[in-house]
PDB file of N, CA and C in Angstrom:
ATOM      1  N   UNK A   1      17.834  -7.412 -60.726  1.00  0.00           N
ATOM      2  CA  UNK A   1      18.284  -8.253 -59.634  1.00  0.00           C
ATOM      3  C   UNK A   1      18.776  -9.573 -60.197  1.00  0.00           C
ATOM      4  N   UNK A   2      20.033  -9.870 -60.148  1.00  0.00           N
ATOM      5  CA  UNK A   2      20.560 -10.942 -60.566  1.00  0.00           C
ATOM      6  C   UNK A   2      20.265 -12.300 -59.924  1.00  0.00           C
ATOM      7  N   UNK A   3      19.848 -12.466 -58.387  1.00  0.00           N
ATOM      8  CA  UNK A   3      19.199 -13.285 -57.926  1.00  0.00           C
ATOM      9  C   UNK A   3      18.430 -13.481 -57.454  1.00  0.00           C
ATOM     10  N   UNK A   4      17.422 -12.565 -57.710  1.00  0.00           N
ATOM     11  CA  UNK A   4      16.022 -12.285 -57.221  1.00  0.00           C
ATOM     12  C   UNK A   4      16.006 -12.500 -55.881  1.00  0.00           C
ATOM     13  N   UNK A   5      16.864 -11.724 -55.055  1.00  0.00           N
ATOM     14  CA  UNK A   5      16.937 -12.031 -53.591  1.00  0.00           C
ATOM     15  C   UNK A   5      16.925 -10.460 -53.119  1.00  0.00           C
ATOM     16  N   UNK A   6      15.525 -10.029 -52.245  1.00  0.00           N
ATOM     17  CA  UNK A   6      15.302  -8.748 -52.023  1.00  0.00           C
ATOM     18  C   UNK A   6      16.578  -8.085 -51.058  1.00  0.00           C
ATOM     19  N   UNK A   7      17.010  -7.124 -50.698  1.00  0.00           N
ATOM     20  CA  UNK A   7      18.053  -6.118 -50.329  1.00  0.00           C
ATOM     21  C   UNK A   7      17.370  -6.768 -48.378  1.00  0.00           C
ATOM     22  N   UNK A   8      16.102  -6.664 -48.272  1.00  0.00           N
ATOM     23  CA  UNK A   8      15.514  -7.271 -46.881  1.00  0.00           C
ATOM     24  C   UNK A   8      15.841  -8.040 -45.819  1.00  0.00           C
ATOM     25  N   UNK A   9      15.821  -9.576 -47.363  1.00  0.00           N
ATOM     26  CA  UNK A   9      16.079 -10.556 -47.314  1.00  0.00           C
ATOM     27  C   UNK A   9      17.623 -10.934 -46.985  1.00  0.00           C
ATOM     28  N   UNK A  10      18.680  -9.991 -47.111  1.00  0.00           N
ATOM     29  CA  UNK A  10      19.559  -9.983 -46.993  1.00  0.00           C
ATOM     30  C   UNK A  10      20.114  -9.463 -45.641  1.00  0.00           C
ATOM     31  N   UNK A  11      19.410  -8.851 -45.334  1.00  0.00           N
ATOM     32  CA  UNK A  11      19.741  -7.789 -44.307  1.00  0.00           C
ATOM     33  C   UNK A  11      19.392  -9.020 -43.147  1.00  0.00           C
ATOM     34  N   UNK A  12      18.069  -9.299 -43.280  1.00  0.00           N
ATOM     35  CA  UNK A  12      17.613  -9.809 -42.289  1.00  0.00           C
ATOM     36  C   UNK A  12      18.442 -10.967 -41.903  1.00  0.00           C
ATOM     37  N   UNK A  13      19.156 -11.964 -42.942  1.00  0.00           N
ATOM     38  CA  UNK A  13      20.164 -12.752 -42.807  1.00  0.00           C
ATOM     39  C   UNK A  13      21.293 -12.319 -42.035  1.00  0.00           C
ATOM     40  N   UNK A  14      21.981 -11.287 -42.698  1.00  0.00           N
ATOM     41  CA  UNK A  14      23.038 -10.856 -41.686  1.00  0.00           C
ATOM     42  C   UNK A  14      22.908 -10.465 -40.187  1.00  0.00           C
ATOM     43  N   UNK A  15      21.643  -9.578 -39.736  1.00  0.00           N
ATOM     44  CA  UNK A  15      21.033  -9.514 -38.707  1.00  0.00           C
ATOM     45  C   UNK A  15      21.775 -10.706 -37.665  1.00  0.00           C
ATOM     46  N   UNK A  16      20.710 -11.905 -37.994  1.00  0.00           N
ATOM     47  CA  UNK A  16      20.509 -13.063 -37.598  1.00  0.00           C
ATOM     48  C   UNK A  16      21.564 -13.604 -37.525  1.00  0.00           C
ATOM     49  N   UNK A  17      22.680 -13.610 -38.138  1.00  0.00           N
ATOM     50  CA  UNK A  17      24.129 -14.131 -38.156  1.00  0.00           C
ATOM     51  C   UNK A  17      24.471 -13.266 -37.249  1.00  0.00           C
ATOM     52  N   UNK A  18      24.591 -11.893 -36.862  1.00  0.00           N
ATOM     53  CA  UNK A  18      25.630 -11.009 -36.142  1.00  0.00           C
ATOM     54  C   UNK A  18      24.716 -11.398 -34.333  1.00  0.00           C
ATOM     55  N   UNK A  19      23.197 -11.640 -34.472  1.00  0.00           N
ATOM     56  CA  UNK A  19      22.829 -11.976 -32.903  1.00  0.00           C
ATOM     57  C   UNK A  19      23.243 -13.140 -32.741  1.00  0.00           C
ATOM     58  N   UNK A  20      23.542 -14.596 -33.543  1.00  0.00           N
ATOM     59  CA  UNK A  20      23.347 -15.183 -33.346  1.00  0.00           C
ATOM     60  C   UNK A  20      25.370 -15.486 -32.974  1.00  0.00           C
ATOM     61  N   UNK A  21      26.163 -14.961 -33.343  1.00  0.00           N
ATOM     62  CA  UNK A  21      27.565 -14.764 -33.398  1.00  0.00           C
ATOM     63  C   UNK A  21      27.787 -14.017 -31.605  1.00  0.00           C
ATOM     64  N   UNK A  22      26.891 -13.234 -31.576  1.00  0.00           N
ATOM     65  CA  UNK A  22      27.018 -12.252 -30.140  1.00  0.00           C
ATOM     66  C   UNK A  22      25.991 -13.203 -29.103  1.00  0.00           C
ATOM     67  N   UNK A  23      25.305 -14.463 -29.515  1.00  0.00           N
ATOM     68  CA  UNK A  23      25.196 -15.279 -28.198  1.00  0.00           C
ATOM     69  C   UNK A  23      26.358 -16.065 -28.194  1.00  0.00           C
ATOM     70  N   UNK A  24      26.876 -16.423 -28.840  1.00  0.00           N
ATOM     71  CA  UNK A  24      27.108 -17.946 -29.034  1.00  0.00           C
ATOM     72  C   UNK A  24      28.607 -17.618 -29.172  1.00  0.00           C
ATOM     73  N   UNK A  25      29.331 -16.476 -29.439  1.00  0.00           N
ATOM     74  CA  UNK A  25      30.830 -16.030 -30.249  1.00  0.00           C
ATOM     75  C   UNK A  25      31.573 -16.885 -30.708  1.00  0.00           C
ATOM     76  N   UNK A  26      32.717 -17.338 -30.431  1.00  0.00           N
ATOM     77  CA  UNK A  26      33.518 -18.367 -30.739  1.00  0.00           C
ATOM     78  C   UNK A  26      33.573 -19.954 -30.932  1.00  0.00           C
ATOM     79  N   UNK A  27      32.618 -20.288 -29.525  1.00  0.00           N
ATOM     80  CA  UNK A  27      32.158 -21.501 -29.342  1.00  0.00           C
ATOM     81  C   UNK A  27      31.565 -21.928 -30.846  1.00  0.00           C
ATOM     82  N   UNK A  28      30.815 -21.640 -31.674  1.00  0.00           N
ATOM     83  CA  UNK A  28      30.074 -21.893 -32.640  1.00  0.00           C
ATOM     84  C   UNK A  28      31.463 -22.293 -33.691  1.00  0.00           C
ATOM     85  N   UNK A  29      31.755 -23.517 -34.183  1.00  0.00           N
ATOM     86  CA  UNK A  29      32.270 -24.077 -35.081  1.00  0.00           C
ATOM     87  C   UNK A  29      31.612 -22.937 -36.546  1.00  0.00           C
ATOM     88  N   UNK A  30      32.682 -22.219 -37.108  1.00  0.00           N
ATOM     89  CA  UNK A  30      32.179 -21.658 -38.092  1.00  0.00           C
ATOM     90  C   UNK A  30      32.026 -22.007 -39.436  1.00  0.00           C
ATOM     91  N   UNK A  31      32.312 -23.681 -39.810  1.00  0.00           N
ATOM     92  CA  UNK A  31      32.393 -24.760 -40.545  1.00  0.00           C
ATOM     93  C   UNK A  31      31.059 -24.719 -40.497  1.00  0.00           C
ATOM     94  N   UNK A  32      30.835 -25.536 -39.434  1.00  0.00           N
ATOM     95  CA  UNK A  32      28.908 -25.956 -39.462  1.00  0.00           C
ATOM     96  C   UNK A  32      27.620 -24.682 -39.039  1.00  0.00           C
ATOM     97  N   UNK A  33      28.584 -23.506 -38.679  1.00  0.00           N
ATOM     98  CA  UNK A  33      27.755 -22.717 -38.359  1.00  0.00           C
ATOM     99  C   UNK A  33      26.531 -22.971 -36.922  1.00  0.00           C
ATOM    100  N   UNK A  34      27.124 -24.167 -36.002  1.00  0.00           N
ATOM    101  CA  UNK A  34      25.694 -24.737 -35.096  1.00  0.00           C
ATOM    102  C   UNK A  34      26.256 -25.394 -34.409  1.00  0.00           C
ATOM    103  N   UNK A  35      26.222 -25.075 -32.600  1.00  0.00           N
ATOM    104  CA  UNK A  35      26.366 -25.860 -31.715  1.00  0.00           C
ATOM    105  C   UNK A  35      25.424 -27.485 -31.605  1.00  0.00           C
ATOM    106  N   UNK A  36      26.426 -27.980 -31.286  1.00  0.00           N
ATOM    107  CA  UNK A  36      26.025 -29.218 -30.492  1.00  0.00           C
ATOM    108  C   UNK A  36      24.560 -28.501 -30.210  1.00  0.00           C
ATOM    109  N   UNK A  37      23.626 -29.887 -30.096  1.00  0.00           N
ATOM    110  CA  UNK A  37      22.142 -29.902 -28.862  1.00  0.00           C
ATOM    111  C   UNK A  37      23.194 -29.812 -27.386  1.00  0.00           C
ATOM    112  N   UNK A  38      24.166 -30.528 -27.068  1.00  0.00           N
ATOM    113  CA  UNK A  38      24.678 -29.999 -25.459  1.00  0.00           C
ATOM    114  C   UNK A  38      25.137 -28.849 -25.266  1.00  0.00           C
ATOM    115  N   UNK A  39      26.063 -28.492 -26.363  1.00  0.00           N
ATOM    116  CA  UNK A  39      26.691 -27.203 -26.468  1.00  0.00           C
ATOM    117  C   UNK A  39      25.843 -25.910 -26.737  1.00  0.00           C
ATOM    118  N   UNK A  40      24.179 -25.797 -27.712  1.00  0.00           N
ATOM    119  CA  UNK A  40      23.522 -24.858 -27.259  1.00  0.00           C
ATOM    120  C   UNK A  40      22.797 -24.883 -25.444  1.00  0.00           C
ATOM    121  N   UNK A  41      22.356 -26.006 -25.390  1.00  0.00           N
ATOM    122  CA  UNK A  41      21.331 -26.116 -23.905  1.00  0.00           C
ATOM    123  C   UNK A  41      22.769 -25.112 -23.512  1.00  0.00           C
ATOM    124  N   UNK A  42      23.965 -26.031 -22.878  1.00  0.00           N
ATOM    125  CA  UNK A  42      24.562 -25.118 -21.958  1.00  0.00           C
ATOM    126  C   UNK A  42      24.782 -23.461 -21.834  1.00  0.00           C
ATOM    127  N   UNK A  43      25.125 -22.793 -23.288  1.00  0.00           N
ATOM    128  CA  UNK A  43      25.039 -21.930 -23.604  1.00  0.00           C
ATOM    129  C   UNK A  43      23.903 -21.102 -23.523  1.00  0.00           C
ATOM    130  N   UNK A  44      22.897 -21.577 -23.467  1.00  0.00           N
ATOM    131  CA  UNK A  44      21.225 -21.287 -23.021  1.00  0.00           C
ATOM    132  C   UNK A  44      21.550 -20.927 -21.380  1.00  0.00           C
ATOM    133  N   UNK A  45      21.709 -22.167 -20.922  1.00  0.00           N
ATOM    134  CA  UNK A  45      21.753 -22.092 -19.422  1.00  0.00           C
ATOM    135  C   UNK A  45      22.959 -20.766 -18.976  1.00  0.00           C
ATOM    136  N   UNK A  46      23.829 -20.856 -19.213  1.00  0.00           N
ATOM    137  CA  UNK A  46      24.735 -20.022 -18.615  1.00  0.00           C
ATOM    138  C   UNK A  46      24.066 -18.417 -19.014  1.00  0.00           C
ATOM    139  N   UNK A  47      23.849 -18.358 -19.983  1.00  0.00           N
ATOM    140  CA  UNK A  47      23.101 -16.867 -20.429  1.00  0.00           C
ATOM    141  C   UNK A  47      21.977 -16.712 -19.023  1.00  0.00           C
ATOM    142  N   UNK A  48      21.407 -17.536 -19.467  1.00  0.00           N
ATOM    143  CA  UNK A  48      20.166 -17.315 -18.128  1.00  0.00           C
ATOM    144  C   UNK A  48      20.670 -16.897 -16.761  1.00  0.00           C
ATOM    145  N   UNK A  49      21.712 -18.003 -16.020  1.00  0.00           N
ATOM    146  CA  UNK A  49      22.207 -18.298 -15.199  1.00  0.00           C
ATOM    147  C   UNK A  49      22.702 -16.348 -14.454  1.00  0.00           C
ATOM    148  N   UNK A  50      23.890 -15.966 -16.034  1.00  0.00           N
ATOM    149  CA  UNK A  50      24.175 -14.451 -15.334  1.00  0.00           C
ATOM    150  C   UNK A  50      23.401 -13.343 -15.662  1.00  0.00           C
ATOM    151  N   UNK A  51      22.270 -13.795 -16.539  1.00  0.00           N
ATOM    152  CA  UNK A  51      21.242 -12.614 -16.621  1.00  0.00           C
ATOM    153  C   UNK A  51      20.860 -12.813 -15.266  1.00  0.00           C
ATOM    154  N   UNK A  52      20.374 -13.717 -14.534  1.00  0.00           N
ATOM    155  CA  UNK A  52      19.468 -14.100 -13.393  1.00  0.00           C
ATOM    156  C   UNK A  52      20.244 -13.492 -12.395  1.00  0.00           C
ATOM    157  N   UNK A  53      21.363 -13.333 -12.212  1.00  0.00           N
ATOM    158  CA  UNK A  53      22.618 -12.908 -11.375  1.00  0.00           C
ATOM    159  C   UNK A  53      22.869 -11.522 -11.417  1.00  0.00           C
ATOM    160  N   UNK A  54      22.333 -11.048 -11.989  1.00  0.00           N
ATOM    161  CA  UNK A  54      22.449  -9.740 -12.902  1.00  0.00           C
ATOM    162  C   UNK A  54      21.394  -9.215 -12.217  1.00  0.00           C
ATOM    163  N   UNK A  55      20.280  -9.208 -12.250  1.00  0.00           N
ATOM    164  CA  UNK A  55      18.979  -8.550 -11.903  1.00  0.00           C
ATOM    165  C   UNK A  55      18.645  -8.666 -10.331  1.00  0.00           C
TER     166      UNK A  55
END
C-alpha cells in the first residue's frame, strides 16, 4: 500500500461525497466543497419541508 490508506477508507469517502452531492447537487460550490451556514439550514429546511408534503 503506497499510502497506507485502507480500500474502506476510501470507499467510505466516496460514499459520503456521492450522499452528500445527492442532498445538496449543484448548489454546493465544488471549489470549497460546503454550503454557506444559510445555504445548508435552507437546504435542510426545504428537504424537510417536501418530505413533510410527501407523507
Amino acid at each position: 500500500m503506497k499510502f497506507n490508506v485502507f480500500i474502506g477508507r476510501n470507499e467510505n469517502f466516496r460514499n459520503a461525497y456521492i450522499s452528500t452531492f445527492n442532498a445538496f447537487g449543484y448548489t454546493v460550490s465544488m471549489s470549497k466543497a460546503k454550503p454557506t451556514n444559510s445555504e445548508f439550514i435552507a437546504m435542510v429546511a426545504d428537504k424537510l419541508r417536501l418530505e413533510h408534503k410527501a407523507s
